[in-house]
Each structure stands twice: as C-alpha cells, then as structure tokens.
Protein backbone atom coordinates (compact mmCIF):
# COMPACT_ATOMS: atom_id res chain seq x y z
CA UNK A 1 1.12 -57.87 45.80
CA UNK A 2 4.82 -56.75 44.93
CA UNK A 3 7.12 -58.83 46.84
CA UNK A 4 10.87 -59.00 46.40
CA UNK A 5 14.05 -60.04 48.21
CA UNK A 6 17.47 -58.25 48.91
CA UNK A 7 17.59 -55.45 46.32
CA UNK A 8 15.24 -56.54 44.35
CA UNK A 9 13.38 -53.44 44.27
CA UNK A 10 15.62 -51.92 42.06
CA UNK A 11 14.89 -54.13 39.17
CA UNK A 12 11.18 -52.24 38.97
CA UNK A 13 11.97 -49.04 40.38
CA UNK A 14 15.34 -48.17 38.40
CA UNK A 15 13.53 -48.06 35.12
CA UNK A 16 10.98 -46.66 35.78
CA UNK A 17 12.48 -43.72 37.33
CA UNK A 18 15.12 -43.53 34.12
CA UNK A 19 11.55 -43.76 31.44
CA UNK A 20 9.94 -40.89 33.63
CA UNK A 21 13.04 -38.62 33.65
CA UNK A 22 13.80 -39.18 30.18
CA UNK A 23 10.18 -38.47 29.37
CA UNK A 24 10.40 -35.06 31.16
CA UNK A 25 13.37 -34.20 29.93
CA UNK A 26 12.50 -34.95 26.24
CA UNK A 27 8.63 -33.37 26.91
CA UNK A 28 10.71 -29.86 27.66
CA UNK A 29 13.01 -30.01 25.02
CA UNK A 30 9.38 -30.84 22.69
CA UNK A 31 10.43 -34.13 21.37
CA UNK A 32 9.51 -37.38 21.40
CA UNK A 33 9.12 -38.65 24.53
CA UNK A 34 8.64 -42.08 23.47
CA UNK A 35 11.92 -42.84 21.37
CA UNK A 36 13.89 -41.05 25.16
CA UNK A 37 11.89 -42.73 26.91
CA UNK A 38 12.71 -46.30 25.32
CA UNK A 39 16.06 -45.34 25.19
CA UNK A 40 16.22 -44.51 28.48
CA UNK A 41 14.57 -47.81 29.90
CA UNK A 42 17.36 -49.72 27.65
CA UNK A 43 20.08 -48.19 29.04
CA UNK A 44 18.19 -49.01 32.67
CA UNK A 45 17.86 -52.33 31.77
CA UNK A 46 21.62 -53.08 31.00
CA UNK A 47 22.05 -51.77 33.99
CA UNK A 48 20.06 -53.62 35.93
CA UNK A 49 21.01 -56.88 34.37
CA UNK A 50 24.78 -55.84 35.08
CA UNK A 51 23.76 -55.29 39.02
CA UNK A 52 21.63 -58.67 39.41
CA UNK A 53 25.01 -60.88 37.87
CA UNK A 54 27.43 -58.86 40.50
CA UNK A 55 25.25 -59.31 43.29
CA UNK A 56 23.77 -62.23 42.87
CA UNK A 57 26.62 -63.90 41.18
CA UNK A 58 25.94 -67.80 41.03
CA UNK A 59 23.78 -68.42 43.43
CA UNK A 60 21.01 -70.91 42.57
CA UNK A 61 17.91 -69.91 41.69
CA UNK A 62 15.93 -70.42 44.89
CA UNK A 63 19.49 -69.32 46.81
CA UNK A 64 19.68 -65.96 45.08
CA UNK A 65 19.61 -63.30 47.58
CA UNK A 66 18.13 -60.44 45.51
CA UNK A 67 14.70 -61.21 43.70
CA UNK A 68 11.88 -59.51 42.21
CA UNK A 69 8.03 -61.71 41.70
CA UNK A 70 10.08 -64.41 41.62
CA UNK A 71 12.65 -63.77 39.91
CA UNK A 72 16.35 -62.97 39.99
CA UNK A 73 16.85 -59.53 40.22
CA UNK A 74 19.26 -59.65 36.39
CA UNK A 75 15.81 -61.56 34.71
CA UNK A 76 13.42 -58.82 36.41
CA UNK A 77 15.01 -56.25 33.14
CA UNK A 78 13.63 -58.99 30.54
CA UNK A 79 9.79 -58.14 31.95
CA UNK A 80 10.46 -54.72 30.53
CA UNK A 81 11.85 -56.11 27.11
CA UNK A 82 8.89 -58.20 27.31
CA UNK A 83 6.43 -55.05 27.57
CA UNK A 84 7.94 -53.02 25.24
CA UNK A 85 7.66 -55.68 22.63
CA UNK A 86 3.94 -55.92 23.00
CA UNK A 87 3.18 -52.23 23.22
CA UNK A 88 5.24 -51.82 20.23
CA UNK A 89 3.20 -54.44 18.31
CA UNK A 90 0.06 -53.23 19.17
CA UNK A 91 0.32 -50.21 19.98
C-alpha cells in the first residue's frame, strides 16, 4: 500500500516521470538511455529535496505535513539514491 501525506506524492511520482521522459527522449535521439535517464532522476531528486525543506520547513518529524511511506517528503529522494546504488552494483 502507497500511503502519503500533503504532497507527498510528488516525492515518487516527480522522478519517475523525469527517468521516463529522459529515457524517451534519449531512446529517439539512439543513445543511452541509462546515463539520461540517471541524470535525469538526479536532477529530480535535487528537486525534490529542495521542495520537501520549503514546504515542510521545520516541522518535526511526526508534525511534517507532507510525507511519503513514512517519510518526509525531502528524505523520500534518498530511496532513489538508495536504488540506484544497488542496481549500479549489481547490475
């Protein structure tokens, strides 16, 4: 079950949407649609994190009005970090 709080929606959807465009994008042009794609959920990421410290400012943790799973909406970019890391070790 995906549950979140305020916008915390954004912190999945945003860079997800940015890796899939980027991924098109780079799949027409016929390159890599991996290195885009990475880029592309960076850049989403930053963003993200920026967005989750203006809205949620600081709030306390269980105060926070925008969460994703659990977790403030600037730490739901670090699960991505997190992901990449592994895919790129064993993958």
């Amino acid at each position: 079950m995906i549950a979140w709080r305020g916008y915390g929606l954004i912190g999945m959807l945003l860079p997800l949407v940015a890796a899939g465009i980027a991924s098109l994008i780079a799949g027409g042009m016929g390159s890599s649609t991996f290195t885009h794609a990475f880029r592309a959920l960076l850049l989403a990421e930053v963003a993200v994190w920026l967005m989750g410290k203006r809205l949620n400012g600081d709030a306390v943790f269980d105060e926070a009005p925008h969460h994703f799973m659990g977790f403030r909406l600037q730490y739901a970019a670090v699960m991505y970090v997190e992901l990449i890391a592994v895919y790129a070790v064993l993958g």
